[in-house]
Structure formats: C-alpha cells, structure tokens
N, C-alpha and C. Protein backbone atom coordinates (compact mmCIF):
# COMPACT_ATOMS: atom_id res chain seq x y z
N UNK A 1 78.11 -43.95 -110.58
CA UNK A 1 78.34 -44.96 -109.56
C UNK A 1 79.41 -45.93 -110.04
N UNK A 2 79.96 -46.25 -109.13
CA UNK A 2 81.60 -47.23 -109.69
C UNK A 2 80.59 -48.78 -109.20
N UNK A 3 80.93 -49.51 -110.39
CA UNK A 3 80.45 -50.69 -110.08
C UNK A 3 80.51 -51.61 -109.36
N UNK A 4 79.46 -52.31 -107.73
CA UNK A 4 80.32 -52.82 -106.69
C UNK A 4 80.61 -54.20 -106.95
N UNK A 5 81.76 -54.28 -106.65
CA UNK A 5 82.20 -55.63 -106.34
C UNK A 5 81.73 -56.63 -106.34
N UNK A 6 80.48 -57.02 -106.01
CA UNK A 6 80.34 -58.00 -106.16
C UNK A 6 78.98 -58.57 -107.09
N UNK A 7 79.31 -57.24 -107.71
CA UNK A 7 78.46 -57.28 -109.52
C UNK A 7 79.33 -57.83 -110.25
N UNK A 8 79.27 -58.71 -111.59
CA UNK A 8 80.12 -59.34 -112.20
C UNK A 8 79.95 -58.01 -113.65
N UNK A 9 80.82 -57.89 -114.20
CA UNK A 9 81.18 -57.68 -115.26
C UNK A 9 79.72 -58.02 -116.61
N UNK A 10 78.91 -57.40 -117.37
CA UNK A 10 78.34 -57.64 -118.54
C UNK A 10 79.02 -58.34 -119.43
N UNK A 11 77.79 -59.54 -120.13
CA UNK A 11 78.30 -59.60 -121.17
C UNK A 11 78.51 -58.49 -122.14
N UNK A 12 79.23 -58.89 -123.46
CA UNK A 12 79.59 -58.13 -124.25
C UNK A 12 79.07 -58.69 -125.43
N UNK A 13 78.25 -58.38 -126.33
CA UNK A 13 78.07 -59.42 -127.38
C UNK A 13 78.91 -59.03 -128.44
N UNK A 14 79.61 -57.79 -128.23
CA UNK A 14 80.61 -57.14 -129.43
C UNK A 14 81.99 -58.80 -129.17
N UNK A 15 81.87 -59.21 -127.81
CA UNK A 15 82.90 -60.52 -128.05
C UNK A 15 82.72 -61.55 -128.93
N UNK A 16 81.36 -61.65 -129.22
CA UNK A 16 80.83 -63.20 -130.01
C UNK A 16 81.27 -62.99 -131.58
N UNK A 17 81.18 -61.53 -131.69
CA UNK A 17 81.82 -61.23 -133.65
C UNK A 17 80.68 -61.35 -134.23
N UNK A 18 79.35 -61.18 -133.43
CA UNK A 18 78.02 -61.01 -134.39
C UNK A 18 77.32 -62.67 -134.51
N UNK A 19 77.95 -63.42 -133.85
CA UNK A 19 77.51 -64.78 -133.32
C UNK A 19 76.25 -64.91 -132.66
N UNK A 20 75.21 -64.33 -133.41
CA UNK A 20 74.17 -64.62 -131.77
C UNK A 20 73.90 -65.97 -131.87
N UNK A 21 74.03 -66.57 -131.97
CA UNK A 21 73.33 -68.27 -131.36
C UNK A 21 74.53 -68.55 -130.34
N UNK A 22 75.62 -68.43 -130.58
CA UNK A 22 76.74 -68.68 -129.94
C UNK A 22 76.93 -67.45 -128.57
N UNK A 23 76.11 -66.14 -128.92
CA UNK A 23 75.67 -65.56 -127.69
C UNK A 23 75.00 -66.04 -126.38
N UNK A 24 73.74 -66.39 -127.07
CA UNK A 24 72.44 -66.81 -126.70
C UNK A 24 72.49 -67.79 -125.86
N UNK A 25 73.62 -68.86 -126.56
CA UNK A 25 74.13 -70.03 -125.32
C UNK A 25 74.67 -69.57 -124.65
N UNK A 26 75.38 -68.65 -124.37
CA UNK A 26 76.16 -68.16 -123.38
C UNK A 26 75.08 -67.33 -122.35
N UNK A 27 73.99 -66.82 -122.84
CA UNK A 27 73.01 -66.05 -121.89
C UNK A 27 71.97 -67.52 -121.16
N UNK A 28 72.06 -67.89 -121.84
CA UNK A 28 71.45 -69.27 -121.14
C UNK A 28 72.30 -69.85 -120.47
N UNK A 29 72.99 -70.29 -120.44
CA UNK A 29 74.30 -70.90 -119.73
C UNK A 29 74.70 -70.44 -118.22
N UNK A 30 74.39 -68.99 -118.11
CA UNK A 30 74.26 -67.96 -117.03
C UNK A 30 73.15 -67.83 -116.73
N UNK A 31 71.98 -68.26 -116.81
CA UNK A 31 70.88 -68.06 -116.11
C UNK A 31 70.60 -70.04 -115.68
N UNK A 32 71.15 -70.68 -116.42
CA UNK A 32 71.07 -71.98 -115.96
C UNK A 32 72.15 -72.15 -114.26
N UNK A 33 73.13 -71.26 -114.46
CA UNK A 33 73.83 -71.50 -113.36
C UNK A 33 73.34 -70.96 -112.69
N UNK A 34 73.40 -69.70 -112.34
CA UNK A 34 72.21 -68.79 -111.52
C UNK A 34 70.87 -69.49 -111.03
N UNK A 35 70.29 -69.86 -112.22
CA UNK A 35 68.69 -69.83 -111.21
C UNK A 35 68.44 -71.30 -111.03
N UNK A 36 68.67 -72.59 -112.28
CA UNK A 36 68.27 -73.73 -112.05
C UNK A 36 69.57 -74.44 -111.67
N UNK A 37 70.71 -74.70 -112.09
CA UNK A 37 72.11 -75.29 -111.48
C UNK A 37 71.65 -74.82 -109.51
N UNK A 38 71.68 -73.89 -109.11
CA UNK A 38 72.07 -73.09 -107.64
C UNK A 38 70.75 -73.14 -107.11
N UNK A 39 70.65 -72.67 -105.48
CA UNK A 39 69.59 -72.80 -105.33
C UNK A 39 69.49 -71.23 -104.20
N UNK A 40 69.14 -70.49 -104.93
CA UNK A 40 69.10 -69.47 -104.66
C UNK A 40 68.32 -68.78 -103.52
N UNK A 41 68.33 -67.58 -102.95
CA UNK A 41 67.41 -67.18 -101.75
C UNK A 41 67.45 -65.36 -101.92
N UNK A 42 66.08 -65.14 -101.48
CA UNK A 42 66.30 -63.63 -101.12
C UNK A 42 65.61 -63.29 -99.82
N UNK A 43 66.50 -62.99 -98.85
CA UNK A 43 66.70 -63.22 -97.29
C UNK A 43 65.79 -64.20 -96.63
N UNK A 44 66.51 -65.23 -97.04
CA UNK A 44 66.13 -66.42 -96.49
C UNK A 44 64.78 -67.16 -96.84
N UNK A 45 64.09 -66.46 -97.76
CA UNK A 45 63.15 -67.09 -98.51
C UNK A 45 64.03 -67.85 -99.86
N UNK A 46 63.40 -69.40 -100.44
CA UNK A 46 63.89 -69.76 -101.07
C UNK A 46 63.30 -68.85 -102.39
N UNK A 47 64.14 -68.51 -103.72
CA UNK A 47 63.72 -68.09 -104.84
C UNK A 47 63.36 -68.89 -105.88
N UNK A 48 62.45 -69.11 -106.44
CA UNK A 48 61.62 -69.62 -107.59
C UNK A 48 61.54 -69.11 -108.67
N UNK A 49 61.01 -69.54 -109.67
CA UNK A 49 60.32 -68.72 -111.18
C UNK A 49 59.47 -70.16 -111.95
N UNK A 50 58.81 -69.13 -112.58
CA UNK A 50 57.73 -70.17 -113.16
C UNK A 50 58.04 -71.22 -114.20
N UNK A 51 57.85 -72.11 -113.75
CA UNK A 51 59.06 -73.53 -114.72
C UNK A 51 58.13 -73.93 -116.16
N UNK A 52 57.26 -72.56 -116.19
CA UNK A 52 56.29 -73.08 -117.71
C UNK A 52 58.09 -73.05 -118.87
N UNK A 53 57.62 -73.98 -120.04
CA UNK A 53 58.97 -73.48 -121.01
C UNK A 53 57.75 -72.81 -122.15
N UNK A 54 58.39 -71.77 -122.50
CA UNK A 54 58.13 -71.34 -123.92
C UNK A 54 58.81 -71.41 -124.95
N UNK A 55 59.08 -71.74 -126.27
CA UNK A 55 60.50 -71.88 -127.20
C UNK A 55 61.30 -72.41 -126.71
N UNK A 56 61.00 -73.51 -125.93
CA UNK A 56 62.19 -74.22 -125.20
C UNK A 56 63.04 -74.17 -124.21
N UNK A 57 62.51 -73.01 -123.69
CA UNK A 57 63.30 -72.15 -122.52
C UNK A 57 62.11 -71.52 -121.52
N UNK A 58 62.78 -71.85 -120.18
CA UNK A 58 61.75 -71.17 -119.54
C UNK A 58 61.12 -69.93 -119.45
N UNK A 59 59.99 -69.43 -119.20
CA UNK A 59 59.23 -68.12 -119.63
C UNK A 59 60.29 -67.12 -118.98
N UNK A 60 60.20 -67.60 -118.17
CA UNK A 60 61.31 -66.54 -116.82
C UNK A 60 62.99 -65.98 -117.60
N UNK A 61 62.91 -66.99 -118.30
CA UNK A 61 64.50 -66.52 -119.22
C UNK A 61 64.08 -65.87 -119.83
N UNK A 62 62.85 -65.93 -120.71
CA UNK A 62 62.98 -64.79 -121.74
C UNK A 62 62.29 -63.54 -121.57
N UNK A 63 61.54 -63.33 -120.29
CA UNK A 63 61.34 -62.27 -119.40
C UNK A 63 62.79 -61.64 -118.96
N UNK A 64 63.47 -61.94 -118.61
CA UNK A 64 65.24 -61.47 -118.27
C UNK A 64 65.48 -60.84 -119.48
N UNK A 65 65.44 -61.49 -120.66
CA UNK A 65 66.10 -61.56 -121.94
C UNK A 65 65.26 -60.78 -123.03
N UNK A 66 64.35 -60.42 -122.84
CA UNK A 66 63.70 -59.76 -124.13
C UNK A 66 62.26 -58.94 -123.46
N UNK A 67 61.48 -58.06 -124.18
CA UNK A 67 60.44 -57.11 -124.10
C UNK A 67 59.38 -57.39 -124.93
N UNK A 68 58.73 -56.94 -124.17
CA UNK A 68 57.43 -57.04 -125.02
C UNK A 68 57.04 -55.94 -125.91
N UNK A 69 56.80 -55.98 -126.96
CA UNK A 69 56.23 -55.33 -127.95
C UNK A 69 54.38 -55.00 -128.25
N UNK A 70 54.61 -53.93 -128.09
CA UNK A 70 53.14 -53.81 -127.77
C UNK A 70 52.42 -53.78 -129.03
N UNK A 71 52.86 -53.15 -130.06
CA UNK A 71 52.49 -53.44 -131.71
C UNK A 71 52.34 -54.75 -131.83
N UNK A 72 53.47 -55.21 -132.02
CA UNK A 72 53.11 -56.83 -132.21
C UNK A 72 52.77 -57.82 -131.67
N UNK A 73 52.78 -57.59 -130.12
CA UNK A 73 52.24 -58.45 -129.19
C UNK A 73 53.08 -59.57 -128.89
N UNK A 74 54.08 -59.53 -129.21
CA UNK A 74 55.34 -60.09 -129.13
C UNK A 74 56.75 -60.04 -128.24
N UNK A 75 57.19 -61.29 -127.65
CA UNK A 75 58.36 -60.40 -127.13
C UNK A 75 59.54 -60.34 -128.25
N UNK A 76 60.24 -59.55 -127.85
CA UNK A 76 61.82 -59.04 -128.96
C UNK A 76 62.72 -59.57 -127.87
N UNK A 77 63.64 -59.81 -128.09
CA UNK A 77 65.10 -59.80 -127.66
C UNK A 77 65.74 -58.71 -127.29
N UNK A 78 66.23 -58.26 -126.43
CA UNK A 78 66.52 -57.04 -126.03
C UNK A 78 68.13 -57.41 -125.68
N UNK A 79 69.39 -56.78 -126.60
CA UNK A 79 70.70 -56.99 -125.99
C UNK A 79 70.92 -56.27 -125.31
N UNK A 80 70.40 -55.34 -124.28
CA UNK A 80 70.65 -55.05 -123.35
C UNK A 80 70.14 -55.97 -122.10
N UNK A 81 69.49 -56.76 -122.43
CA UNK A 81 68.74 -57.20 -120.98
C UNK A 81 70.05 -58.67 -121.16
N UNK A 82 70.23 -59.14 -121.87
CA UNK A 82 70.90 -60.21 -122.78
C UNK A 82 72.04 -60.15 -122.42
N UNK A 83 72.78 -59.16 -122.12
CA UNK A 83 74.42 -58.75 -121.85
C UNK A 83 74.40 -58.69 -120.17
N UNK A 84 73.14 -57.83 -119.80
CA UNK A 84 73.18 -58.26 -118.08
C UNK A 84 72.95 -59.02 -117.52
N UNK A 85 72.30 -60.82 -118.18
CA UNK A 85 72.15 -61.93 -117.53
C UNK A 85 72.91 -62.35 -116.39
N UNK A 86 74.22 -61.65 -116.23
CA UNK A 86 75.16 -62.14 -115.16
C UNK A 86 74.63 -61.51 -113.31
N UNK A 87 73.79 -60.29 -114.00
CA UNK A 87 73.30 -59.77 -112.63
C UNK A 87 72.33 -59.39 -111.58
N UNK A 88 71.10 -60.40 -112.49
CA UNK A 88 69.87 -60.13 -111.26
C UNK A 88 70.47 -61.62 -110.06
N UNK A 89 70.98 -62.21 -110.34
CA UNK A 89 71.37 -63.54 -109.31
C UNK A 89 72.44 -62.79 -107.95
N UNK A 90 73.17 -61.99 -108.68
CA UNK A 90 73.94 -61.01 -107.06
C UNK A 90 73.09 -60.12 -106.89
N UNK A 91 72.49 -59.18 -107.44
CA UNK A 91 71.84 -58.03 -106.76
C UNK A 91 70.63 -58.71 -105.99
N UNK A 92 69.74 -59.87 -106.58
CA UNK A 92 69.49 -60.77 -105.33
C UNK A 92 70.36 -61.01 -103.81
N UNK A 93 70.95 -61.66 -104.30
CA UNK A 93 71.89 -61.95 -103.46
C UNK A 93 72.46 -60.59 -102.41
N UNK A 94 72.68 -59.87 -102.78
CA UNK A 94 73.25 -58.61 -101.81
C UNK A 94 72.22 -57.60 -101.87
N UNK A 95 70.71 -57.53 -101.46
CA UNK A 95 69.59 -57.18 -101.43
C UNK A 95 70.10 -55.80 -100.06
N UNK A 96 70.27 -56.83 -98.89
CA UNK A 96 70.64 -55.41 -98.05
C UNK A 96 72.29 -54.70 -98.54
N UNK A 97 72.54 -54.64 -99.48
CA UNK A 97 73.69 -53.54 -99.75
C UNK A 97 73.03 -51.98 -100.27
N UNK A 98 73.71 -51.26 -99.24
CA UNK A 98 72.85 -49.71 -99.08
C UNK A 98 72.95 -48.78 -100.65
N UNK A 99 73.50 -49.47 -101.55
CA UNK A 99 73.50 -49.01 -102.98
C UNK A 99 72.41 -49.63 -103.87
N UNK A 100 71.54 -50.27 -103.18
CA UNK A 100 70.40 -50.79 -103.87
C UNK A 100 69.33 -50.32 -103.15
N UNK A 101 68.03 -50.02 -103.64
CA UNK A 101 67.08 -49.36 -103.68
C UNK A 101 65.87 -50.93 -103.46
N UNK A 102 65.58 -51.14 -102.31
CA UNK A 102 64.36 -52.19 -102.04
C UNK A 102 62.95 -51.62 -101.34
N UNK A 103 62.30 -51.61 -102.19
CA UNK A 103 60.89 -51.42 -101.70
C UNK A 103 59.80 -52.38 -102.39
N UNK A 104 58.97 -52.49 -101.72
CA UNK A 104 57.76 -53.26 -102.19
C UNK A 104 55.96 -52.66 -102.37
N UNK A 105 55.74 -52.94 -103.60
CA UNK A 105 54.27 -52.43 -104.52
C UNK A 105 52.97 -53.35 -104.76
N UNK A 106 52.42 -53.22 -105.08
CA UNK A 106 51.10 -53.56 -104.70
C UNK A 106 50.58 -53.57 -106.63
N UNK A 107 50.57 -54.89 -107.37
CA UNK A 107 50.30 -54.57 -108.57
C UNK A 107 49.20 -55.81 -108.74
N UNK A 108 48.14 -54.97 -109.02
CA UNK A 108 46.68 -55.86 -108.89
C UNK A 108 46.62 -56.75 -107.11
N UNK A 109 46.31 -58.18 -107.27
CA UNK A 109 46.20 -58.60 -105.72
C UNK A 109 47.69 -59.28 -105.16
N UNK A 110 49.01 -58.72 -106.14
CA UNK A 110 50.45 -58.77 -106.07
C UNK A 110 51.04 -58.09 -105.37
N UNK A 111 52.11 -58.32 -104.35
CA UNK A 111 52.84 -58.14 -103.91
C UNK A 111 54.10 -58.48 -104.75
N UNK A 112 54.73 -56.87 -105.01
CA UNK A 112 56.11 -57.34 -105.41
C UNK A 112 57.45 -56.14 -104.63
N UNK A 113 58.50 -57.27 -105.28
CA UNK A 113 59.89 -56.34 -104.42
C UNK A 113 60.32 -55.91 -105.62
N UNK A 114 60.93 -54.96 -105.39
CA UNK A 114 61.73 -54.12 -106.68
C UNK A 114 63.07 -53.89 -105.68
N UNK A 115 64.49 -54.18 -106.49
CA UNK A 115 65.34 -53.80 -106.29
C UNK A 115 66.03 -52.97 -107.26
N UNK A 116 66.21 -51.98 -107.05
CA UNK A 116 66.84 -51.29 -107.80
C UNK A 116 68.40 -50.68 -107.80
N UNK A 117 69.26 -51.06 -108.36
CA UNK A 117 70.26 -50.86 -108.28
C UNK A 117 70.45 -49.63 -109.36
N UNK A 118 70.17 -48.25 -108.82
CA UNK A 118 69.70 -47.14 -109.55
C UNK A 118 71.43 -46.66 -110.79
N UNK A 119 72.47 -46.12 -109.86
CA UNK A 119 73.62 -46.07 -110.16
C UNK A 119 74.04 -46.55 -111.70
N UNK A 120 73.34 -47.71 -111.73
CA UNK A 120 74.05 -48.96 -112.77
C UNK A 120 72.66 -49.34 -113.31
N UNK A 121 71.43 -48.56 -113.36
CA UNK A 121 70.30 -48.28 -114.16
C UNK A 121 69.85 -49.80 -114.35
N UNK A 122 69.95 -50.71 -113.49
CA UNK A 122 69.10 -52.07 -114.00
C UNK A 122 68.28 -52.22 -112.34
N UNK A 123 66.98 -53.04 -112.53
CA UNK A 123 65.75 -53.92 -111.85
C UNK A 123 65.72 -54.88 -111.99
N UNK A 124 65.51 -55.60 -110.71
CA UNK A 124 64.98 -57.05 -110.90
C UNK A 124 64.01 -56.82 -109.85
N UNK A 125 62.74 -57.27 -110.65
CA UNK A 125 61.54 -57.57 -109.95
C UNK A 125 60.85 -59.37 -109.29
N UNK A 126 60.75 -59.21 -108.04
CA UNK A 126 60.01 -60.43 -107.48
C UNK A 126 58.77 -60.14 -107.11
N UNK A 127 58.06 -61.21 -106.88
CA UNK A 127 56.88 -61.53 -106.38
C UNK A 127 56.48 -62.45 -104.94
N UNK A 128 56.06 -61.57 -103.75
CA UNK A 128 55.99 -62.22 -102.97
C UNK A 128 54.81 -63.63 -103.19
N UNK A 129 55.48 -64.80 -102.49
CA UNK A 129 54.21 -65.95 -102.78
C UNK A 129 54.25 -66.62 -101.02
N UNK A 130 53.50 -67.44 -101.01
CA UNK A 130 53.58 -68.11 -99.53
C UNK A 130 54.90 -68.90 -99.27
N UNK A 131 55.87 -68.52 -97.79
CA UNK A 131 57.06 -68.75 -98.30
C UNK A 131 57.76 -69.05 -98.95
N UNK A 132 57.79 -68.28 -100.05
CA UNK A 132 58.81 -67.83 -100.79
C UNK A 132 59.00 -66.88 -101.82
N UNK A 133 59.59 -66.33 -102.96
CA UNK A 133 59.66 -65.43 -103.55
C UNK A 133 59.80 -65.56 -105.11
N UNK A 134 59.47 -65.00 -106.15
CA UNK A 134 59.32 -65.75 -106.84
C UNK A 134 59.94 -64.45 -108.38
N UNK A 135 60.72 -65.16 -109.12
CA UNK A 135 61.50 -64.37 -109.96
C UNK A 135 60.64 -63.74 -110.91
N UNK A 136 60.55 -62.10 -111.12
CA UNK A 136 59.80 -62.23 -112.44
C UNK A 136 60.21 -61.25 -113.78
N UNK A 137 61.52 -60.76 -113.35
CA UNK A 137 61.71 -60.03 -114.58
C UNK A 137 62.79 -59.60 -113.87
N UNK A 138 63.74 -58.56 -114.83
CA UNK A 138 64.61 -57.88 -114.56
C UNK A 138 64.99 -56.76 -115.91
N UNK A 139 65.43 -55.26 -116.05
CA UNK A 139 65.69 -55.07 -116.59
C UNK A 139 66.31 -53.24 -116.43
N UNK A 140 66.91 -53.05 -117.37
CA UNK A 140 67.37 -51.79 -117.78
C UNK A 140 66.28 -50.09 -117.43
N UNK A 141 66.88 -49.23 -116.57
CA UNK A 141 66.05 -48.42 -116.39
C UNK A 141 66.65 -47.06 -116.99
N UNK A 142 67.17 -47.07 -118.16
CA UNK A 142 68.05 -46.11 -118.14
C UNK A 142 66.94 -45.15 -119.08
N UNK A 143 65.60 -45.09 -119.26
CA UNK A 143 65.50 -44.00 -120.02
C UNK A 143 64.40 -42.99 -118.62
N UNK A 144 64.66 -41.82 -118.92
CA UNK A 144 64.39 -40.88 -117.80
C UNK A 144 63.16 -41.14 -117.21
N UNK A 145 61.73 -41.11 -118.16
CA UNK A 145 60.41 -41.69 -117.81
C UNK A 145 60.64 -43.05 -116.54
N UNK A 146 61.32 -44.35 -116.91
CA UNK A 146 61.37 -45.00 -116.24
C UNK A 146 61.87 -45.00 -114.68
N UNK A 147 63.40 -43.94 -115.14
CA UNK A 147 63.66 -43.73 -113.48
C UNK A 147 62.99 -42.72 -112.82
N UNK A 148 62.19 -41.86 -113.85
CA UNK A 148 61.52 -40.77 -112.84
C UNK A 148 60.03 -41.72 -112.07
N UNK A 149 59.75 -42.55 -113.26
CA UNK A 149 58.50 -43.33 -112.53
C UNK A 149 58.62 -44.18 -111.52
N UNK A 150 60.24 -45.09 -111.46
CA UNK A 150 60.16 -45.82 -109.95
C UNK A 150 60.52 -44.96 -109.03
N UNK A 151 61.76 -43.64 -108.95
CA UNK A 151 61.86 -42.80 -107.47
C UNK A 151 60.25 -42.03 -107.25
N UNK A 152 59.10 -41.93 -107.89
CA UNK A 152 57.87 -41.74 -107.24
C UNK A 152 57.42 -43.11 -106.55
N UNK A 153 57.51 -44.06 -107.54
CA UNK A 153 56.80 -45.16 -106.04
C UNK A 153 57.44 -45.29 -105.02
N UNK A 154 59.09 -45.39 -105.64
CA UNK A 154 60.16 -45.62 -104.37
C UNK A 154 59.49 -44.75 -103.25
N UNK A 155 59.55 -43.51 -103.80
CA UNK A 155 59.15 -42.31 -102.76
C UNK A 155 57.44 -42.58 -101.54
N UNK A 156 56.96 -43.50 -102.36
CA UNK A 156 55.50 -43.14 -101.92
C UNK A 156 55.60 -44.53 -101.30
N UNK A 157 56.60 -45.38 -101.44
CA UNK A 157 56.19 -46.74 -100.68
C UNK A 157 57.49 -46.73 -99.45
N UNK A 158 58.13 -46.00 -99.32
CA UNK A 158 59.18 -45.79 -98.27
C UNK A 158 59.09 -44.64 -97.20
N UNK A 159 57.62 -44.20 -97.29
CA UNK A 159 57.21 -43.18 -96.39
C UNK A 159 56.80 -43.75 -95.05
C-alpha cells in the first residue's frame, strides 16, 4: 500500500544518533499536540483518554508508546509504537477513508472501535463511552498471528 496522504511521515529514531531522551521528547511533543494541545473528534464525538499520569506522563502515552510484558508485568518501550506517534491523531481523523478498516467489538461490558489501517500494518483502538469516545491504545500489526486474528473479527463483526 503507498502511504496516503494524509498520514504524516514516521519518526525515525536512527535521526536522534541514539539520543533517546532527546527522542522521547520528541514522541511526547507529538502526542501533546495531537491529543492535549488540539481538541480532537472521531465523527463528531469529542475524543478523550484517561488523564491518570503514570511516570509523569499520561497512561494513554505510554499505552501508544510501549507494551506490556507479560514475564515481567511491565510495560517496555516499544520503538516501533514510538516512531508512529505521528499517526493514530489522522487515522482518527480520516476514519471514513475506504483504506481503513472500522469495525466495532465487544471486549468484556466494552464497546470498542478498531481502525485498522491494514496496508501500513498499524491500530488504533477506542472505546465507546456516553457521548464520546475515548483513546486507548494504538499499535503495530505486522506479525501474521495478529493480522490473521483481527481480519477474523473484522470478518465476524462486518457480517
């Protein structure tokens, strides 16, 4: 898939010269403009995320930004999720563009939207709440298990 237009470009952390703190501000810096600077919407519901901070940063950033580790019970930092900070705020944003994949799942007494922008192997997941919508992750789907496991729900919730 050729990347559309009005996806921005990844970071690169090969630019920082092995700088991560000087990364890190820069992945924050882009989710500050994006989610708390702007005031965002996904079709016409206003968008939210949970304003708890953890490490000084809100939970919701480092849900974008890192994985959980199931050994350690920990999240990690993930530079892949880290380099795409520039793009769950447009693929929000251009939700009805027919190169994204929107359906909605049922996880415990949750309602959520999955967009999937399959092509370019990244998710951002919301949560429906009483008007409005509410941010809760986003990330990389590029290993086969993962995309074979959302085109079955895709499949079973678009029937």
């Amino acid at each position: 898939m050729t990347q559309p237009s009005w996806l921005p470009n990844a970071l690169r952390y090969s630019d920082f010269n092995g700088e991560w703190d000087r990364f890190l501000v820069k992945v924050y810096e882009i989710f500050e403009r994006d989610f708390k600077k702007s005031r965002p919407s996904y079709r016409a519901f206003p968008l939210k995320y949970d304003l708890k901070i953890e490490d000084g940063k809100e939970a919701v950033f480092w849900h974008l930004t890192s994985q959980y580790d199931k050994k350690t019970g920990n999240r990690e930092m993930d530079l892949r999720r880290c380099e795409r900070i520039p793009w769950p705020s447009p693929i929000i944003k251009h939700a009805q563009d027919k190169r994204l994949s929107v359906w909605k799942n049922k996880r415990g007494k949750e309602i959520r939207i999955l967009l999937w922008l399959e092509g370019m192997d990244y998710l951002v997941v919301l949560k429906e709440s009483r008007n409005t919508v509410i941010l809760l992750t986003a990330y990389c789907t590029d290993r086969d298990h993962t995309r074979n496991k959302l085109r079955s729900e895709r499949k079973i919730a678009l029937k």
